[in-house]
N, C-alpha and C. Protein backbone atom coordinates (compact mmCIF):
# COMPACT_ATOMS: atom_id res chain seq x y z
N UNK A 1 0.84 -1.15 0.00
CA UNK A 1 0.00 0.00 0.00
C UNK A 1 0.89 1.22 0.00
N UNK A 2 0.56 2.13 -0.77
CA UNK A 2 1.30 3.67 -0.80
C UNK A 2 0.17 4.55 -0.67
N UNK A 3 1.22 5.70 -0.01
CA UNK A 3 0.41 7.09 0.32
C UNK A 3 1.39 7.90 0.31
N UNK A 4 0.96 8.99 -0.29
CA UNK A 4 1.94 10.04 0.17
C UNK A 4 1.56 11.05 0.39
N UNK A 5 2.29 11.61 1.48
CA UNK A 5 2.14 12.59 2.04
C UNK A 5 2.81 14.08 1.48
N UNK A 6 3.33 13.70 0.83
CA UNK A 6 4.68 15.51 0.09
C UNK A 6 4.17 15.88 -0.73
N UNK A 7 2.59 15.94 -1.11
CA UNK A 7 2.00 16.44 -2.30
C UNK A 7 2.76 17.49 -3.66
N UNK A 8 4.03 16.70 -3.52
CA UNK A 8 4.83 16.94 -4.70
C UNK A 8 5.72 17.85 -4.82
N UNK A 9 5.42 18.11 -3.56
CA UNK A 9 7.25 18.89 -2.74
C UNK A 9 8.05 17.97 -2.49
N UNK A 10 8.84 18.64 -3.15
CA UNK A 10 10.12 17.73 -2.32
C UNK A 10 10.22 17.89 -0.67
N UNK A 11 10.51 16.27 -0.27
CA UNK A 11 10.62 16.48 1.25
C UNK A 11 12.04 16.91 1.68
N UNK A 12 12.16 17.45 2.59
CA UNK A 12 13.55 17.62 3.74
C UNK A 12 13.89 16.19 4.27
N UNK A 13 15.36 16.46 4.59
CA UNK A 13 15.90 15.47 4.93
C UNK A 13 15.41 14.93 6.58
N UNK A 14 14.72 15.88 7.22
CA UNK A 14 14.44 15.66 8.47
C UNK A 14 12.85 15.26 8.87
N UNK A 15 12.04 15.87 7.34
CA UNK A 15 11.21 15.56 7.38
C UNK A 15 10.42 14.75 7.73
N UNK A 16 9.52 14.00 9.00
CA UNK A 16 8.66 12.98 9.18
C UNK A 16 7.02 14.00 9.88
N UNK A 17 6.44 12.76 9.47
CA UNK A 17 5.11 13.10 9.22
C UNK A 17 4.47 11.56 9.98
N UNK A 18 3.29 12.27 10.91
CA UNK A 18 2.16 11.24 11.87
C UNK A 18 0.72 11.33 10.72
N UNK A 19 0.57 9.97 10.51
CA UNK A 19 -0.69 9.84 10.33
C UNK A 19 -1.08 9.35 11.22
N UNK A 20 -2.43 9.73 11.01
CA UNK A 20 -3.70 9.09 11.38
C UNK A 20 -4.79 8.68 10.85
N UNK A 21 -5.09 7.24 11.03
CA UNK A 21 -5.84 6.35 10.56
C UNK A 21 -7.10 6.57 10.96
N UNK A 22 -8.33 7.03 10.44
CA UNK A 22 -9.38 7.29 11.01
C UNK A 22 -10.87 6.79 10.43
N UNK A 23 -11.86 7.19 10.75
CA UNK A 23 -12.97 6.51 10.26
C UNK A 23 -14.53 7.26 10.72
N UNK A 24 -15.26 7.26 10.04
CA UNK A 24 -16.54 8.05 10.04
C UNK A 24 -17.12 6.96 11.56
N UNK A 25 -17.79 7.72 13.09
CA UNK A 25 -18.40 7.01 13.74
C UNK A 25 -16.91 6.37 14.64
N UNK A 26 -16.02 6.47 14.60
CA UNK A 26 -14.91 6.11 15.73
C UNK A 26 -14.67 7.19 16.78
N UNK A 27 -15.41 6.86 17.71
CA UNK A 27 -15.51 7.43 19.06
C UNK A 27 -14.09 7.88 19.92
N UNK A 28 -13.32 6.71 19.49
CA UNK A 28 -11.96 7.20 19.89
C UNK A 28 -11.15 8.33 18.73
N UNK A 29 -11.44 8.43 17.83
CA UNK A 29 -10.79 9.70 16.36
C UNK A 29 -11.51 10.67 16.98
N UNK A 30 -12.64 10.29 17.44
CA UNK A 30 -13.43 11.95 17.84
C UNK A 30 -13.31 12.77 19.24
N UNK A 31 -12.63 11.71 20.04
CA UNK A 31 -12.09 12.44 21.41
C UNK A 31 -10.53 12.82 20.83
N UNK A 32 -9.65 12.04 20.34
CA UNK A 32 -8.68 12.42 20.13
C UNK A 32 -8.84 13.73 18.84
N UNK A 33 -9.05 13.28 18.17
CA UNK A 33 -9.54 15.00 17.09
C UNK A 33 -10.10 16.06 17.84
N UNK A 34 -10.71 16.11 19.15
CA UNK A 34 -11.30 16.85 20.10
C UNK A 34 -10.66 17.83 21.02
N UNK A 35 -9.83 16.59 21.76
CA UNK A 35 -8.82 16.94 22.71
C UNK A 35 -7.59 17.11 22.53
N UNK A 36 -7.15 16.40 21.45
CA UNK A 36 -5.31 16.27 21.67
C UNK A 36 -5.18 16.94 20.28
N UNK A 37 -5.83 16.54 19.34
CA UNK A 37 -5.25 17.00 17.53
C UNK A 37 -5.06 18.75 17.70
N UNK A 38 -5.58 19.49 18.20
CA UNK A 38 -5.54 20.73 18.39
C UNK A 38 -4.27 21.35 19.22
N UNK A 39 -3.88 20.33 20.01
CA UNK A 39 -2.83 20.72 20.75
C UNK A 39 -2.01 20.09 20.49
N UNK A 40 -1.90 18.67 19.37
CA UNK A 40 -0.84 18.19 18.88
C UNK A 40 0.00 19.32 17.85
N UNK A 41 -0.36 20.00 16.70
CA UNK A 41 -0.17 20.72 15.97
C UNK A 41 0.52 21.75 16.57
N UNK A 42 0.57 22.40 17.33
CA UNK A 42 1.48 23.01 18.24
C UNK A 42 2.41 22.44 19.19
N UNK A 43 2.51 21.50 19.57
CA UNK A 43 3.29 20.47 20.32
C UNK A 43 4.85 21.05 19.74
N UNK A 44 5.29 20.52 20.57
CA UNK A 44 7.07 20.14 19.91
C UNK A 44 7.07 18.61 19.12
N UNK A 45 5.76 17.96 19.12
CA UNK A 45 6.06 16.60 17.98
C UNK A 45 5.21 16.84 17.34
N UNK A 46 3.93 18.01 17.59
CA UNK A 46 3.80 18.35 16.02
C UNK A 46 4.57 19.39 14.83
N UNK A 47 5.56 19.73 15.61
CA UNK A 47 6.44 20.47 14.90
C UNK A 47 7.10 19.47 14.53
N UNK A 48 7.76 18.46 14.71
CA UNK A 48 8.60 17.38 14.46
C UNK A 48 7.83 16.71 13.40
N UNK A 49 6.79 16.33 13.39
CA UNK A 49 6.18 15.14 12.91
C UNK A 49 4.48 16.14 13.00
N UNK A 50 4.36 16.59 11.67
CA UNK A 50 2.76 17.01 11.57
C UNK A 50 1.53 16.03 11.32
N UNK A 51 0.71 16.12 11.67
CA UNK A 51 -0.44 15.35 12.07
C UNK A 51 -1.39 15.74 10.39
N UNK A 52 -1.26 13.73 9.68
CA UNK A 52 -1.75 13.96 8.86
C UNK A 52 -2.93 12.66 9.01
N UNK A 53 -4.18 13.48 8.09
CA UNK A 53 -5.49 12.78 8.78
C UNK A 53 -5.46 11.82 7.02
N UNK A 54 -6.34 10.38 7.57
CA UNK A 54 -5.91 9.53 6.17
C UNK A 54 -7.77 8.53 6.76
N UNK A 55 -8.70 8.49 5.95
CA UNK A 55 -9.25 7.39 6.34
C UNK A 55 -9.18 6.03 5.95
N UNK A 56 -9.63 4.99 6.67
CA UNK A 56 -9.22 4.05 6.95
C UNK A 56 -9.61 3.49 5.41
N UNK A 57 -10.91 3.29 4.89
CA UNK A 57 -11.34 2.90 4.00
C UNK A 57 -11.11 4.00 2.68
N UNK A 58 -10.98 5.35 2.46
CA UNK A 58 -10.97 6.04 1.83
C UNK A 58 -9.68 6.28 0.68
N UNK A 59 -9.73 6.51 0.02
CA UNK A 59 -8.78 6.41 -1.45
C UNK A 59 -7.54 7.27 -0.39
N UNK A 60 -6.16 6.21 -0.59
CA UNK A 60 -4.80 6.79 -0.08
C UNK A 60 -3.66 7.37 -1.13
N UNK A 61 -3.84 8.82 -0.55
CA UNK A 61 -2.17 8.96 -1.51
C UNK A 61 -1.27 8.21 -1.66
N UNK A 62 -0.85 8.88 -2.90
CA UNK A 62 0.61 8.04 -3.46
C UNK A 62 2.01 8.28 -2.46
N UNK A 63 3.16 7.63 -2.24
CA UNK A 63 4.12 7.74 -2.12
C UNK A 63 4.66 7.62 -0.87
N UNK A 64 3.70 6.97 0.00
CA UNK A 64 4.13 5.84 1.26
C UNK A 64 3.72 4.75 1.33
N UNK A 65 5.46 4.05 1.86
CA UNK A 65 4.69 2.51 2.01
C UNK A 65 4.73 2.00 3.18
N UNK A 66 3.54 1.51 3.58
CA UNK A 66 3.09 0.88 5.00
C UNK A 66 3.49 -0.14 5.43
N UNK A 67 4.02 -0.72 6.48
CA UNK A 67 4.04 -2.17 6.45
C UNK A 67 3.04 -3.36 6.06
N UNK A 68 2.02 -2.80 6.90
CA UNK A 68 0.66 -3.27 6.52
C UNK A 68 -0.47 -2.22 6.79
N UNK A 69 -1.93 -2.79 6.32
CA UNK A 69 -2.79 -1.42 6.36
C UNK A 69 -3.46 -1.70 7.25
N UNK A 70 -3.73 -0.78 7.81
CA UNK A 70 -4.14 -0.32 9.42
C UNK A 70 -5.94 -1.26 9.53
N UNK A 71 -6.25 -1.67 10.54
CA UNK A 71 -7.84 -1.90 10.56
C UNK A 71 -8.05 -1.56 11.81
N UNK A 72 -7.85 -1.14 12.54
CA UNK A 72 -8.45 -0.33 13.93
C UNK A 72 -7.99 1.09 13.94
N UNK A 73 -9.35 1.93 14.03
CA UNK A 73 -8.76 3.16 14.49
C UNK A 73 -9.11 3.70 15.85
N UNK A 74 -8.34 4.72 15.90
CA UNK A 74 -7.35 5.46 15.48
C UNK A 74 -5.97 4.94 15.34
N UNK A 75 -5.07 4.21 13.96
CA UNK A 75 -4.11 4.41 14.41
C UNK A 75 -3.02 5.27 13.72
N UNK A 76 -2.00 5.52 14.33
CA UNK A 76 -0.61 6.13 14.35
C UNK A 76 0.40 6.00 13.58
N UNK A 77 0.57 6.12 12.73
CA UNK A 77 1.67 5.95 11.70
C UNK A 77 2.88 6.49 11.49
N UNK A 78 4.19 6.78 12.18
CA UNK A 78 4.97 7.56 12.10
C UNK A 78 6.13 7.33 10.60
N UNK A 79 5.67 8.18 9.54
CA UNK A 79 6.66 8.13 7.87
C UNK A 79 7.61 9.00 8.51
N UNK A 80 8.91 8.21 8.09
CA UNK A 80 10.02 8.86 6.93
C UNK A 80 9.96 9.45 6.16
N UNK A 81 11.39 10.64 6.12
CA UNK A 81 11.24 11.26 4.99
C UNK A 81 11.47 10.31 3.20
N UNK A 82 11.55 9.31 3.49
CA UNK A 82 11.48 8.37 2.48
C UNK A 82 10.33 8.03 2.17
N UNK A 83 9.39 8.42 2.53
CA UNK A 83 8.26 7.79 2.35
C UNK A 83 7.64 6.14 3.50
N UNK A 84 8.83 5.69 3.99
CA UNK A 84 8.70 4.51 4.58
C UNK A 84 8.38 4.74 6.23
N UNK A 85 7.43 4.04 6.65
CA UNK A 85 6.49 3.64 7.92
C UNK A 85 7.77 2.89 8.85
N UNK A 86 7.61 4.35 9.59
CA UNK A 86 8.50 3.48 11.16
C UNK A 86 8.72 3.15 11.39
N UNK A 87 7.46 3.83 12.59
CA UNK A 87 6.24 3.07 13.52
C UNK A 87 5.12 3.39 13.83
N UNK A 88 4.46 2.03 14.72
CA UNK A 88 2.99 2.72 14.38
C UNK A 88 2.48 2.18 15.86
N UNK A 89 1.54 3.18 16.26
CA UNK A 89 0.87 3.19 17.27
C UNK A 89 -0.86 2.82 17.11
N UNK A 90 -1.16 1.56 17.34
CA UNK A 90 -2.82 1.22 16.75
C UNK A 90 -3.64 1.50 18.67
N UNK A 91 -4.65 2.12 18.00
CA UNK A 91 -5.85 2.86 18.85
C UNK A 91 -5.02 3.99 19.55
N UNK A 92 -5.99 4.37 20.29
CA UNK A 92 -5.83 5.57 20.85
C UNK A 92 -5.94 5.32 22.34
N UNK A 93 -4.54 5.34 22.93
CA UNK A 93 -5.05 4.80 24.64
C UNK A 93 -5.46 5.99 25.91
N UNK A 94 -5.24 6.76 25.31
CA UNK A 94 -5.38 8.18 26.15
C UNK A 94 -4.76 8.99 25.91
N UNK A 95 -4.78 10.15 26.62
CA UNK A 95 -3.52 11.04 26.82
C UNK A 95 -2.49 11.04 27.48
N UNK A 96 -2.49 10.50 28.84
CA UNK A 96 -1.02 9.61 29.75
C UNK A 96 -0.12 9.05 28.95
N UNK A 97 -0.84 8.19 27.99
CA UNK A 97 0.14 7.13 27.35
C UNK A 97 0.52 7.90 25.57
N UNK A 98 -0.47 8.02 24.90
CA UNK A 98 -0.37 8.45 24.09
C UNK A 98 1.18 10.30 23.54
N UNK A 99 1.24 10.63 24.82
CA UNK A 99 1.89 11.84 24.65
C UNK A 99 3.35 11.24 24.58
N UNK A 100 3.76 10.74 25.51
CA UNK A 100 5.12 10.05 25.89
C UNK A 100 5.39 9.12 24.83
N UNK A 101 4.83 7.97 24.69
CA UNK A 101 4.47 6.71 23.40
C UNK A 101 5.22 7.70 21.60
N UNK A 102 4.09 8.85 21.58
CA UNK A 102 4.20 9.57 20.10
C UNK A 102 5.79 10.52 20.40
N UNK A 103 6.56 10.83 21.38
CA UNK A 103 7.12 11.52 21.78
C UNK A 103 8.34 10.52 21.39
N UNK A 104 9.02 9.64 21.99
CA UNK A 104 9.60 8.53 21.98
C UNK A 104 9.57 7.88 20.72
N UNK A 105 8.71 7.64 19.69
CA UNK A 105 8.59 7.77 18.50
C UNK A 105 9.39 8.33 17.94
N UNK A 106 9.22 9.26 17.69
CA UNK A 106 9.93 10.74 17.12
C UNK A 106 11.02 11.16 17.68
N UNK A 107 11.39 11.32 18.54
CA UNK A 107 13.11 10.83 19.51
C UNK A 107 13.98 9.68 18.36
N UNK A 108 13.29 8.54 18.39
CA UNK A 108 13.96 7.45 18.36
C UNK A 108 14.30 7.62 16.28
N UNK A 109 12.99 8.10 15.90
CA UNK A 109 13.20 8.49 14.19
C UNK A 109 14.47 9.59 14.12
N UNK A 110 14.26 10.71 15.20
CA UNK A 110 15.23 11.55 14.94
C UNK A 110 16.17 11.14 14.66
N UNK A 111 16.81 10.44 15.80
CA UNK A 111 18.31 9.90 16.42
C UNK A 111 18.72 9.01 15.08
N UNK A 112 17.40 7.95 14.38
CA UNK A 112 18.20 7.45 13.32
C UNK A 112 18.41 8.05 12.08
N UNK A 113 17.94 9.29 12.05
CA UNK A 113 17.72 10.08 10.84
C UNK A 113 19.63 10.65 10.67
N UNK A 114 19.44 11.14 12.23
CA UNK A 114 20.95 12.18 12.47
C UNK A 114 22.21 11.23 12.14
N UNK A 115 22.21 9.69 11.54
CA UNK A 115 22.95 9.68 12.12
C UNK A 115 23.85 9.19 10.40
């Protein structure tokens, strides 16, 4: 499966990007789109890694490849600036876990990006 996210910009070398896997009627996409997506985007990991919305069933951009395709949402997808899938975080466990979890993510992409 491919998607892409660089709608035909060229990406940066540092570039990574969070999807999210979502779905019409998922109770958990709609607390997290509620509570956290608003304050992710300003985050220091949404500066790192911007929050891109993808549905689950719905036609996917070109130019990422997944390991496999997601069937529970909400989940988490952390791309490379290659286009290539992480890691991935499936459902949405809260905000306790979820902040630290997506944080550590993006730490761990950095560190192999830098190196």
């Amino acid at each position: 499966m491919v998607l892409s996210l660089f709608g035909g910009a060229a990406a940066q070398a540092q570039d990574l990007r969070l999807i999210m896997v979502e779905q019409a009627g998922c109770y958990y996409c709609r607390v997290f789109n509620r509570d956290i997506a608003p304050i992710y985007e300003k985050s220091t990991e949404g500066l790192a890694a911007p929050l891109v919305h993808v549905q689950l069933r719905g036609e996917l951009p070109e130019g990422v490849t997944l390991d496999s395709r997601p069937f529970v949402t909400p989940t988490f997808i952390l791309i490379g600036p290659d286009g290539a899938e992480i890691e991935r975080l499936t459902g949405f466990p809260g905000e306790d876990f979820f902040w630290p979890y997506i944080s550590d993510m993006i730490a761990t992409a950095q560190a192999g990006l830098s190196r």
